[in-house]
C-alpha atoms as a PDB file:
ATOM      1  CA  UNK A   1       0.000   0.000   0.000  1.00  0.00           C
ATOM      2  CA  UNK A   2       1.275   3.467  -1.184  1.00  0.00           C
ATOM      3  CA  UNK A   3       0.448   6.798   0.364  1.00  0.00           C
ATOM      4  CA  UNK A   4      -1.442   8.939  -1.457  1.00  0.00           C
ATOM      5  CA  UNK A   5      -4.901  10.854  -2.192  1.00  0.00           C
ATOM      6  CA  UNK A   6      -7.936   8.649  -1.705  1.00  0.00           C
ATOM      7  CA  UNK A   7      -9.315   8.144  -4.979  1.00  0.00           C
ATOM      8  CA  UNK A   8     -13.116   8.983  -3.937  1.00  0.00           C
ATOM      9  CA  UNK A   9     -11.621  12.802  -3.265  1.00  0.00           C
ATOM     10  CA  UNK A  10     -11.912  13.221  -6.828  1.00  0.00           C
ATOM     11  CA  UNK A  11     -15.429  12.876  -7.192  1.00  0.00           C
ATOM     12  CA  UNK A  12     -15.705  14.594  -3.688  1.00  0.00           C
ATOM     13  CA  UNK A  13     -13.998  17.407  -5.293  1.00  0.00           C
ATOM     14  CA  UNK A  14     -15.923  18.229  -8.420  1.00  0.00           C
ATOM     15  CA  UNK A  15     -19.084  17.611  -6.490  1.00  0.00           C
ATOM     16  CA  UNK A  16     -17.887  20.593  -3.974  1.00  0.00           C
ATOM     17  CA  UNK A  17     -17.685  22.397  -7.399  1.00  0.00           C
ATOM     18  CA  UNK A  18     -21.015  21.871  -8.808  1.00  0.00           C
ATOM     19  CA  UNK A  19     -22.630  22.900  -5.551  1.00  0.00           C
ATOM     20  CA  UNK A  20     -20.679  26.368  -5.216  1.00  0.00           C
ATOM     21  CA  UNK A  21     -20.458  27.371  -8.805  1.00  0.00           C
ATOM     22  CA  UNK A  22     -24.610  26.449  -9.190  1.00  0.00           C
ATOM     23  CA  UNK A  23     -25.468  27.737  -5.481  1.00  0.00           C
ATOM     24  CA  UNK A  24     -27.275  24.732  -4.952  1.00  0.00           C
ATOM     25  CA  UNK A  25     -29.215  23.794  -1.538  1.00  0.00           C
ATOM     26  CA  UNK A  26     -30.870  20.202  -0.677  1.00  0.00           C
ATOM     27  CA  UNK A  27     -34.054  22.065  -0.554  1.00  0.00           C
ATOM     28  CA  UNK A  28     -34.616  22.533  -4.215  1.00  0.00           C
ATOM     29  CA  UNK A  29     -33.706  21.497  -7.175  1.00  0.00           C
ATOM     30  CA  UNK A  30     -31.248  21.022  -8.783  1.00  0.00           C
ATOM     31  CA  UNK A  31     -29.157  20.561  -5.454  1.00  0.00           C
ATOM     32  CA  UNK A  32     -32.089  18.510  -3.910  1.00  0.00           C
ATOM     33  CA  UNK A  33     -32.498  16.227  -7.269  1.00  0.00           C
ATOM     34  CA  UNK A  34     -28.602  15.357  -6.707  1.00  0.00           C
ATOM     35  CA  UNK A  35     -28.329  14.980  -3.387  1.00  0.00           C
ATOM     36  CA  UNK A  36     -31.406  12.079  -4.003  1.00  0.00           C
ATOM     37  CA  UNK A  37     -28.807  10.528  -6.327  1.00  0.00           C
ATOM     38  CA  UNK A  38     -25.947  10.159  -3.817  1.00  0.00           C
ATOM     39  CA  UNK A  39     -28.788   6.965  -2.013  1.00  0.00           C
ATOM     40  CA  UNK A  40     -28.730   4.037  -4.273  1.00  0.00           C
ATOM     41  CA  UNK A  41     -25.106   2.718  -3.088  1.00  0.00           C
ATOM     42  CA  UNK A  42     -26.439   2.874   0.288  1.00  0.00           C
ATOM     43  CA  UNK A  43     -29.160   0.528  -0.955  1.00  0.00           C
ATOM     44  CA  UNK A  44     -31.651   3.109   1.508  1.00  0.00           C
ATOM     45  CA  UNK A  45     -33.998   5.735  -0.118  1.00  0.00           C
ATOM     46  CA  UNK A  46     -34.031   9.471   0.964  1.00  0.00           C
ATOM     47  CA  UNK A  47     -36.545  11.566   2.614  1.00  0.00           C
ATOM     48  CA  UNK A  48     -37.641  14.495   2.752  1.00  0.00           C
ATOM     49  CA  UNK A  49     -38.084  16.097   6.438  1.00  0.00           C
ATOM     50  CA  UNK A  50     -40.676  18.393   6.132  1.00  0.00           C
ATOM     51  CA  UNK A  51     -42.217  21.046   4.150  1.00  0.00           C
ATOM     52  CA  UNK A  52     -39.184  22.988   3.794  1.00  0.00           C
ATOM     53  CA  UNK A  53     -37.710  20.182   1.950  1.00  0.00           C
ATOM     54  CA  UNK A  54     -34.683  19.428   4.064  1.00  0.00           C
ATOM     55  CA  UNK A  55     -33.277  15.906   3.018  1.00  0.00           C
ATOM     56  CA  UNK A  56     -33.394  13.892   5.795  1.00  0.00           C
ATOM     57  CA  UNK A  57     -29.258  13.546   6.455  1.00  0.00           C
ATOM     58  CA  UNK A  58     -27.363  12.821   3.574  1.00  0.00           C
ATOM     59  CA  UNK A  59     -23.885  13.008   4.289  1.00  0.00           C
ATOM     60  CA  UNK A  60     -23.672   9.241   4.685  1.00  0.00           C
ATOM     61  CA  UNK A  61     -25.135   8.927   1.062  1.00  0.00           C
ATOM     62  CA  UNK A  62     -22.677  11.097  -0.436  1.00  0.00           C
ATOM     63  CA  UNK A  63     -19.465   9.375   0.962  1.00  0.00           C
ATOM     64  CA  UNK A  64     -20.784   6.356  -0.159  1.00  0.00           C
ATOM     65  CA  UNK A  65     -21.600   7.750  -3.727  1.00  0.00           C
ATOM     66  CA  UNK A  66     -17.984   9.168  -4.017  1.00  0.00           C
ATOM     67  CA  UNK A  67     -16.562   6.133  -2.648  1.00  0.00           C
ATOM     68  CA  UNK A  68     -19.277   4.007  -5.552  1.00  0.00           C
ATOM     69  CA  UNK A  69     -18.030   5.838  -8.246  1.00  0.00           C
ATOM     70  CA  UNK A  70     -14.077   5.585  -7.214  1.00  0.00           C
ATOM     71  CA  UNK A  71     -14.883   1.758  -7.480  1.00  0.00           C
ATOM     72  CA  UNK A  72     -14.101   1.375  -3.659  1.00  0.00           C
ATOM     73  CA  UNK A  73     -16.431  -0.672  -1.538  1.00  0.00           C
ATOM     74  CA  UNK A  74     -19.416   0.581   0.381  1.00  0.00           C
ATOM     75  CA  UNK A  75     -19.707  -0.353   3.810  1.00  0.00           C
ATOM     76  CA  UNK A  76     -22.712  -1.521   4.989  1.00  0.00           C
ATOM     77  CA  UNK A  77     -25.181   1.127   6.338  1.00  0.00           C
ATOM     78  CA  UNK A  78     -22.988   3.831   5.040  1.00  0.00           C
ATOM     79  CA  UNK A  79     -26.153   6.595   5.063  1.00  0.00           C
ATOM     80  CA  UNK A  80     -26.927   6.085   8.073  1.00  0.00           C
ATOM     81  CA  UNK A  81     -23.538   8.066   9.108  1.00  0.00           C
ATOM     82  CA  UNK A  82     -24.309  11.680  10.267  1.00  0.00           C
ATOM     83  CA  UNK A  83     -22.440  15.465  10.596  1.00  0.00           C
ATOM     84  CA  UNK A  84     -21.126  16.415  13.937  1.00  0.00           C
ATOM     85  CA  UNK A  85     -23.342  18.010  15.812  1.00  0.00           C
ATOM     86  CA  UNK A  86     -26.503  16.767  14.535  1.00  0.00           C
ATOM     87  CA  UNK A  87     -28.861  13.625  16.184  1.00  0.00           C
ATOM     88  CA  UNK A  88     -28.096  10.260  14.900  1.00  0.00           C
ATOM     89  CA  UNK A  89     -31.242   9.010  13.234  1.00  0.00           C
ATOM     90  CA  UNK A  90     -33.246   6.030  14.946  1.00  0.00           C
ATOM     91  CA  UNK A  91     -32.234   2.649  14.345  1.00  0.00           C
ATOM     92  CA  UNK A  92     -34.139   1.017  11.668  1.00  0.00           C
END
């Protein structure tokens, strides 16, 4: 094993990029219609919140989608990871 950048950063990267340059949110689209497409390597489908169209956490779902499209494995129950600071959701 070499050191080096994780490939997944890549896709991390350019995501970062889409979201700044487009001044996307999760709680409408187009930001909201992507951050619905980070779910399906986490095998889990997204939510939304409430009426103000928060995505219920997605933060899991988006390392996992980075780490799908780098071609590295996704670890079981990978959307169920949340930020710092914010509740853990309820086991299923």
């Amino acid at each position: 094993v070499t050191a080096g950048p994780a490939p997944w950063m890549a896709f991390a990267d350019a995501e970062l990029k889409d979201w700044g340059d487009g001044g996307w949110t999760e709680k409408r689209d187009p930001g909201q219609e992507r951050a619905f497409s980070y779910f399906p390597p986490t095998k889990l489908a997204p939510e939304v919140k409430d009426a103000t169209g928060e995505i219920t956490d997605w933060c899991g779902a988006f390392v996992a989608h980075c780490m799908d499209r780098a071609g590295a494995p996704v670890v079981e129950g990978a959307a169920r990871a949340f930020c710092v600071g914010r509740t853990p959701p309820a086991a299923a």
